[in-house]
N, C-alpha and C. Protein backbone atom coordinates (compact mmCIF):
# COMPACT_ATOMS: atom_id res chain seq x y z
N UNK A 1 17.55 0.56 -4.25
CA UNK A 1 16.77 0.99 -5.39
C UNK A 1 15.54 1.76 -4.89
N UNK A 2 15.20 2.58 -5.48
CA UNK A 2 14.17 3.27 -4.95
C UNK A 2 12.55 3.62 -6.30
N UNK A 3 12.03 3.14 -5.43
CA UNK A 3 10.81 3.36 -6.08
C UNK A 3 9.56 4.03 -5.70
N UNK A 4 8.76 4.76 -6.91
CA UNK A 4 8.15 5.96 -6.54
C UNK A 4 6.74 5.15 -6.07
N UNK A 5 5.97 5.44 -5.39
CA UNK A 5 4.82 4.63 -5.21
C UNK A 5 3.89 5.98 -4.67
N UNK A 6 2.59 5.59 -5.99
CA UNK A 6 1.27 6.38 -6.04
C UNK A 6 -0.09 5.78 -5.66
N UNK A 7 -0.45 6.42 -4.82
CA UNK A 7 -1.53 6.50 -3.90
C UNK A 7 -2.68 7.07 -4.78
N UNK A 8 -3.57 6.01 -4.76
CA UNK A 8 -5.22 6.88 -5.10
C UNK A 8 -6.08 6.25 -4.45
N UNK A 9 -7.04 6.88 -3.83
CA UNK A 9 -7.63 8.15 -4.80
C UNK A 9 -6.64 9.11 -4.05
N UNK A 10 -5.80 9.56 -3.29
CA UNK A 10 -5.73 10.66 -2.71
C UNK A 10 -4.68 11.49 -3.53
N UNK A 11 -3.99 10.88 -4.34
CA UNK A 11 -2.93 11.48 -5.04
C UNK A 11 -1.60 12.09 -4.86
N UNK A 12 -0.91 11.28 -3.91
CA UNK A 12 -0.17 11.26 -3.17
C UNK A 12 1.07 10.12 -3.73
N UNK A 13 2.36 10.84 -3.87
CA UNK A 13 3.51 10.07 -4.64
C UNK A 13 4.68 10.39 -3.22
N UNK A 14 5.14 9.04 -3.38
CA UNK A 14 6.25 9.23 -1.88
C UNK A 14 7.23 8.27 -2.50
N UNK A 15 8.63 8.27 -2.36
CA UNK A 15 9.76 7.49 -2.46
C UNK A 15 9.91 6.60 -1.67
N UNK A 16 10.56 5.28 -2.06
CA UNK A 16 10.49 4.21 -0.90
C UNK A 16 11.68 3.47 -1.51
N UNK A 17 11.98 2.36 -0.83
CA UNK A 17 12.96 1.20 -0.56
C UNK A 17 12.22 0.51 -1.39
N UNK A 18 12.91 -0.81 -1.69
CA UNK A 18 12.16 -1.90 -2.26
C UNK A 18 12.69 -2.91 -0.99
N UNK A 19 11.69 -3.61 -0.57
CA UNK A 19 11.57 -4.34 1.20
C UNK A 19 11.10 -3.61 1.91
N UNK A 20 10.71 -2.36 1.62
CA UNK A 20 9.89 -1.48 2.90
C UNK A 20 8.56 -2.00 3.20
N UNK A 21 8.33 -1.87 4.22
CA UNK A 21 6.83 -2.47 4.37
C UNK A 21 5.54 -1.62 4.07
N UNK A 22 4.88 -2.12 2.86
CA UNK A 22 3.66 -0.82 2.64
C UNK A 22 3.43 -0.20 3.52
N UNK A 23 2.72 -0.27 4.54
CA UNK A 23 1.93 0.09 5.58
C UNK A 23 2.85 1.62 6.23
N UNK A 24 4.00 1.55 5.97
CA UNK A 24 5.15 2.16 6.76
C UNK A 24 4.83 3.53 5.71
N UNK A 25 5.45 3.08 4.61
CA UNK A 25 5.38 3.67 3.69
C UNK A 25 4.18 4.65 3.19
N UNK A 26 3.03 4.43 3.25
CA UNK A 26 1.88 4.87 3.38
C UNK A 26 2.03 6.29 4.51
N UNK A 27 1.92 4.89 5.65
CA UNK A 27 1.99 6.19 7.25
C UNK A 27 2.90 7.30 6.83
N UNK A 28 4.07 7.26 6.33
CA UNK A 28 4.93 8.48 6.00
C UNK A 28 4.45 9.29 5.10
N UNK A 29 4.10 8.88 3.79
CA UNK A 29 3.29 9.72 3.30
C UNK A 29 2.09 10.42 3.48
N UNK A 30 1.72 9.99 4.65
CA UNK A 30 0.70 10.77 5.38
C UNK A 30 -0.77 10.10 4.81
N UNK A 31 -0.92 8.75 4.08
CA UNK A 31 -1.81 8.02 3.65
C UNK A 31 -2.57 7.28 4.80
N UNK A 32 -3.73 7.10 4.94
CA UNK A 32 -4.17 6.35 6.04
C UNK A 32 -4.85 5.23 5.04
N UNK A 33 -4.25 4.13 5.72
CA UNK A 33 -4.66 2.67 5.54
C UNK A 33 -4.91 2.00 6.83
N UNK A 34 -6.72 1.34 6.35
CA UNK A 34 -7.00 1.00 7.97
C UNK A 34 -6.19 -0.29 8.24
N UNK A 35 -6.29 -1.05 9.28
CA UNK A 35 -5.39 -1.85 10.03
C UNK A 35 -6.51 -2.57 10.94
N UNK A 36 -6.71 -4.03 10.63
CA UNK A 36 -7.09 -4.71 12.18
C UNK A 36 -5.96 -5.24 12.66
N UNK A 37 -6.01 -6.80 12.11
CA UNK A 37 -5.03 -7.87 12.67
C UNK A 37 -3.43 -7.51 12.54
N UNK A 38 -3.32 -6.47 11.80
CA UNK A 38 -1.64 -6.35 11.28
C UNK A 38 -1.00 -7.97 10.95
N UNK A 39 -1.64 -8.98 10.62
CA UNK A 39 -1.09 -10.14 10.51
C UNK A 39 -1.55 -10.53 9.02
N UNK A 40 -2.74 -9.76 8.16
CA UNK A 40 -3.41 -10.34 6.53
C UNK A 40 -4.31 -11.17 6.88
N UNK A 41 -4.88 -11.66 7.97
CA UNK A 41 -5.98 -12.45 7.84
C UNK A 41 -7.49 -11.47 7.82
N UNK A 42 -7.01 -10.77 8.14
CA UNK A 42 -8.61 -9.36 8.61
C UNK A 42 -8.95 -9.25 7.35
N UNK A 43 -7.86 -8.90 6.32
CA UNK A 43 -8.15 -7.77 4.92
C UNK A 43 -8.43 -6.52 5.20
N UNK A 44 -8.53 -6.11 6.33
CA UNK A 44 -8.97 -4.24 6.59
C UNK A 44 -7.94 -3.49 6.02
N UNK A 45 -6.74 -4.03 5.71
CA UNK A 45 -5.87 -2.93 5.06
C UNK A 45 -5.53 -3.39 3.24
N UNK A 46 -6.76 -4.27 2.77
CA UNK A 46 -6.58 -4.53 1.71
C UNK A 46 -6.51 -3.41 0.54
N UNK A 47 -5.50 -3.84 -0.68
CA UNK A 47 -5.23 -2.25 -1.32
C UNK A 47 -4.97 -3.07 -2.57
N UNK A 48 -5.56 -2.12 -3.45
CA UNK A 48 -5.23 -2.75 -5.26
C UNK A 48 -4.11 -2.36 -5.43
N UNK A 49 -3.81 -3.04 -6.57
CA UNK A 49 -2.11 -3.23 -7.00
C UNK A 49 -1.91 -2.67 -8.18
N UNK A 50 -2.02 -1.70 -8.94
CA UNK A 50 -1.96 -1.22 -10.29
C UNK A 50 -2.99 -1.80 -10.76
N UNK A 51 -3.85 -1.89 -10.13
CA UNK A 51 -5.55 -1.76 -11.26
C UNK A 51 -6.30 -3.00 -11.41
N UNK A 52 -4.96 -4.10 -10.39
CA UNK A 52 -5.38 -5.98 -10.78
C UNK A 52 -5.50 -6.70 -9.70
N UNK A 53 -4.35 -6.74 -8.96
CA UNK A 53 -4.23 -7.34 -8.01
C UNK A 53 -4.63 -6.64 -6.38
N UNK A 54 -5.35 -7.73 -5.85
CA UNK A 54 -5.09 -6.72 -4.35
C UNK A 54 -4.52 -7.88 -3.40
N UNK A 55 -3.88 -6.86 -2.96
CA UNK A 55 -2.53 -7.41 -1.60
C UNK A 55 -3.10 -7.04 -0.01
N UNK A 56 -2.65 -7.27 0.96
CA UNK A 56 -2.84 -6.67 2.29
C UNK A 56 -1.56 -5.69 2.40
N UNK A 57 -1.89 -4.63 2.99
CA UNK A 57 -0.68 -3.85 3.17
C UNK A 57 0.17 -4.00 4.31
N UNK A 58 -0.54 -4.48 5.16
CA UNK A 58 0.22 -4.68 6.60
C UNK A 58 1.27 -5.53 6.28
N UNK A 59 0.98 -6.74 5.47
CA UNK A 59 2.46 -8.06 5.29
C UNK A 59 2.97 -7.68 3.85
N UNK A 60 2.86 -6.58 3.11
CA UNK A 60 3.85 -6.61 2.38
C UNK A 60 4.44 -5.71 2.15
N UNK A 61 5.71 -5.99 1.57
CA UNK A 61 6.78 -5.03 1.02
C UNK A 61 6.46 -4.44 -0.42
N UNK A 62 7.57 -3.42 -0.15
CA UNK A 62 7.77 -2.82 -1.94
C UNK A 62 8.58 -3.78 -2.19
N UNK A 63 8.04 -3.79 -3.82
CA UNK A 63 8.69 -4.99 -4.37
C UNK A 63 9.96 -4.27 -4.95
N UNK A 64 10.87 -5.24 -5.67
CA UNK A 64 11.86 -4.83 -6.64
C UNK A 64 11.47 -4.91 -7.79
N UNK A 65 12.25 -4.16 -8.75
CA UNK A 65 11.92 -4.39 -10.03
C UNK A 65 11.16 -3.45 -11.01
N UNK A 66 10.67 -2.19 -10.04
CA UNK A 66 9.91 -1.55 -10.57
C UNK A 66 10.53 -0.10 -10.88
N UNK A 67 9.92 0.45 -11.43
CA UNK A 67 10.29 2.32 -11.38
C UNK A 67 9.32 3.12 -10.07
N UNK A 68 8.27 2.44 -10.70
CA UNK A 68 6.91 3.14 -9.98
C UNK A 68 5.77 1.78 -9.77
N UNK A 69 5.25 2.39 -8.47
CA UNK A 69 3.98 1.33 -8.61
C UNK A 69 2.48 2.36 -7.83
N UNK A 70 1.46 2.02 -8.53
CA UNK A 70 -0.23 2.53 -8.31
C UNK A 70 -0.20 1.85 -6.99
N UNK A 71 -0.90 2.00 -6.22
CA UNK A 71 -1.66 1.79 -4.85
C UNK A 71 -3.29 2.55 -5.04
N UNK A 72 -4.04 1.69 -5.47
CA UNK A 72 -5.03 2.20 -5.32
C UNK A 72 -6.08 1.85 -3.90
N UNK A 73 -6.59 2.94 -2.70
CA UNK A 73 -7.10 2.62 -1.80
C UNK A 73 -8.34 2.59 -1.92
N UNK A 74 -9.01 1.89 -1.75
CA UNK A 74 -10.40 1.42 -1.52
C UNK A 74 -11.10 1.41 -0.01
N UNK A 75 -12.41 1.86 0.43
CA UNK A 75 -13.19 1.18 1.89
C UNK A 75 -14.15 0.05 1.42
N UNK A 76 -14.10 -0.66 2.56
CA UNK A 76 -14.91 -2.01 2.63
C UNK A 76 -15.58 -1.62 4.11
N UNK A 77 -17.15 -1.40 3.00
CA UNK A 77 -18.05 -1.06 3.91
C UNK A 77 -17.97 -2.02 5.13
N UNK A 78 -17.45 -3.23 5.25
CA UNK A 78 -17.83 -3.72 6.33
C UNK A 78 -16.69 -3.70 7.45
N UNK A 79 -15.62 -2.91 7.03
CA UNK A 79 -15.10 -1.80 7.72
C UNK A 79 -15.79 -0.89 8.28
């Protein structure tokens, strides 16, 4: 199944798997999401979820179930 996943602020729409790993997904689209631990304990690659939720991108996948999903990127100044 494939699902469209949109990037902001940069405005950037890329096709993906559902089980792909954000982070992957991003890098291909040419999105930069920062990265410490690559493990979710850091939060440096933390990213909103359609406007509610925020996830780490490094440990997760595209989900199933969707058509499309928002990625909204944010910096944390203490980044």
């Amino acid at each position: 199944m494939t699902i469209r996943i949109h990037f902001l602020p940069d405005d950037v729409t890329v096709d993906a798997k559902a089980g792909e790993p954000l982070l992957q997904v991003a890098e291909r689209a040419g999105v930069f999401i920062p990265t410490g631990c690559l493990m979710g304990s850091c939060h440096a690659c933390e990213v909103e979820v359609e406007g509610k939720d925020t996830i780490c991108a490094c440990i997760t996948a595209v989900p199933a179930g969707s058509e499309q999903l928002t990625i909204n990127l944010y910096v944390d100044p203490a980044w």
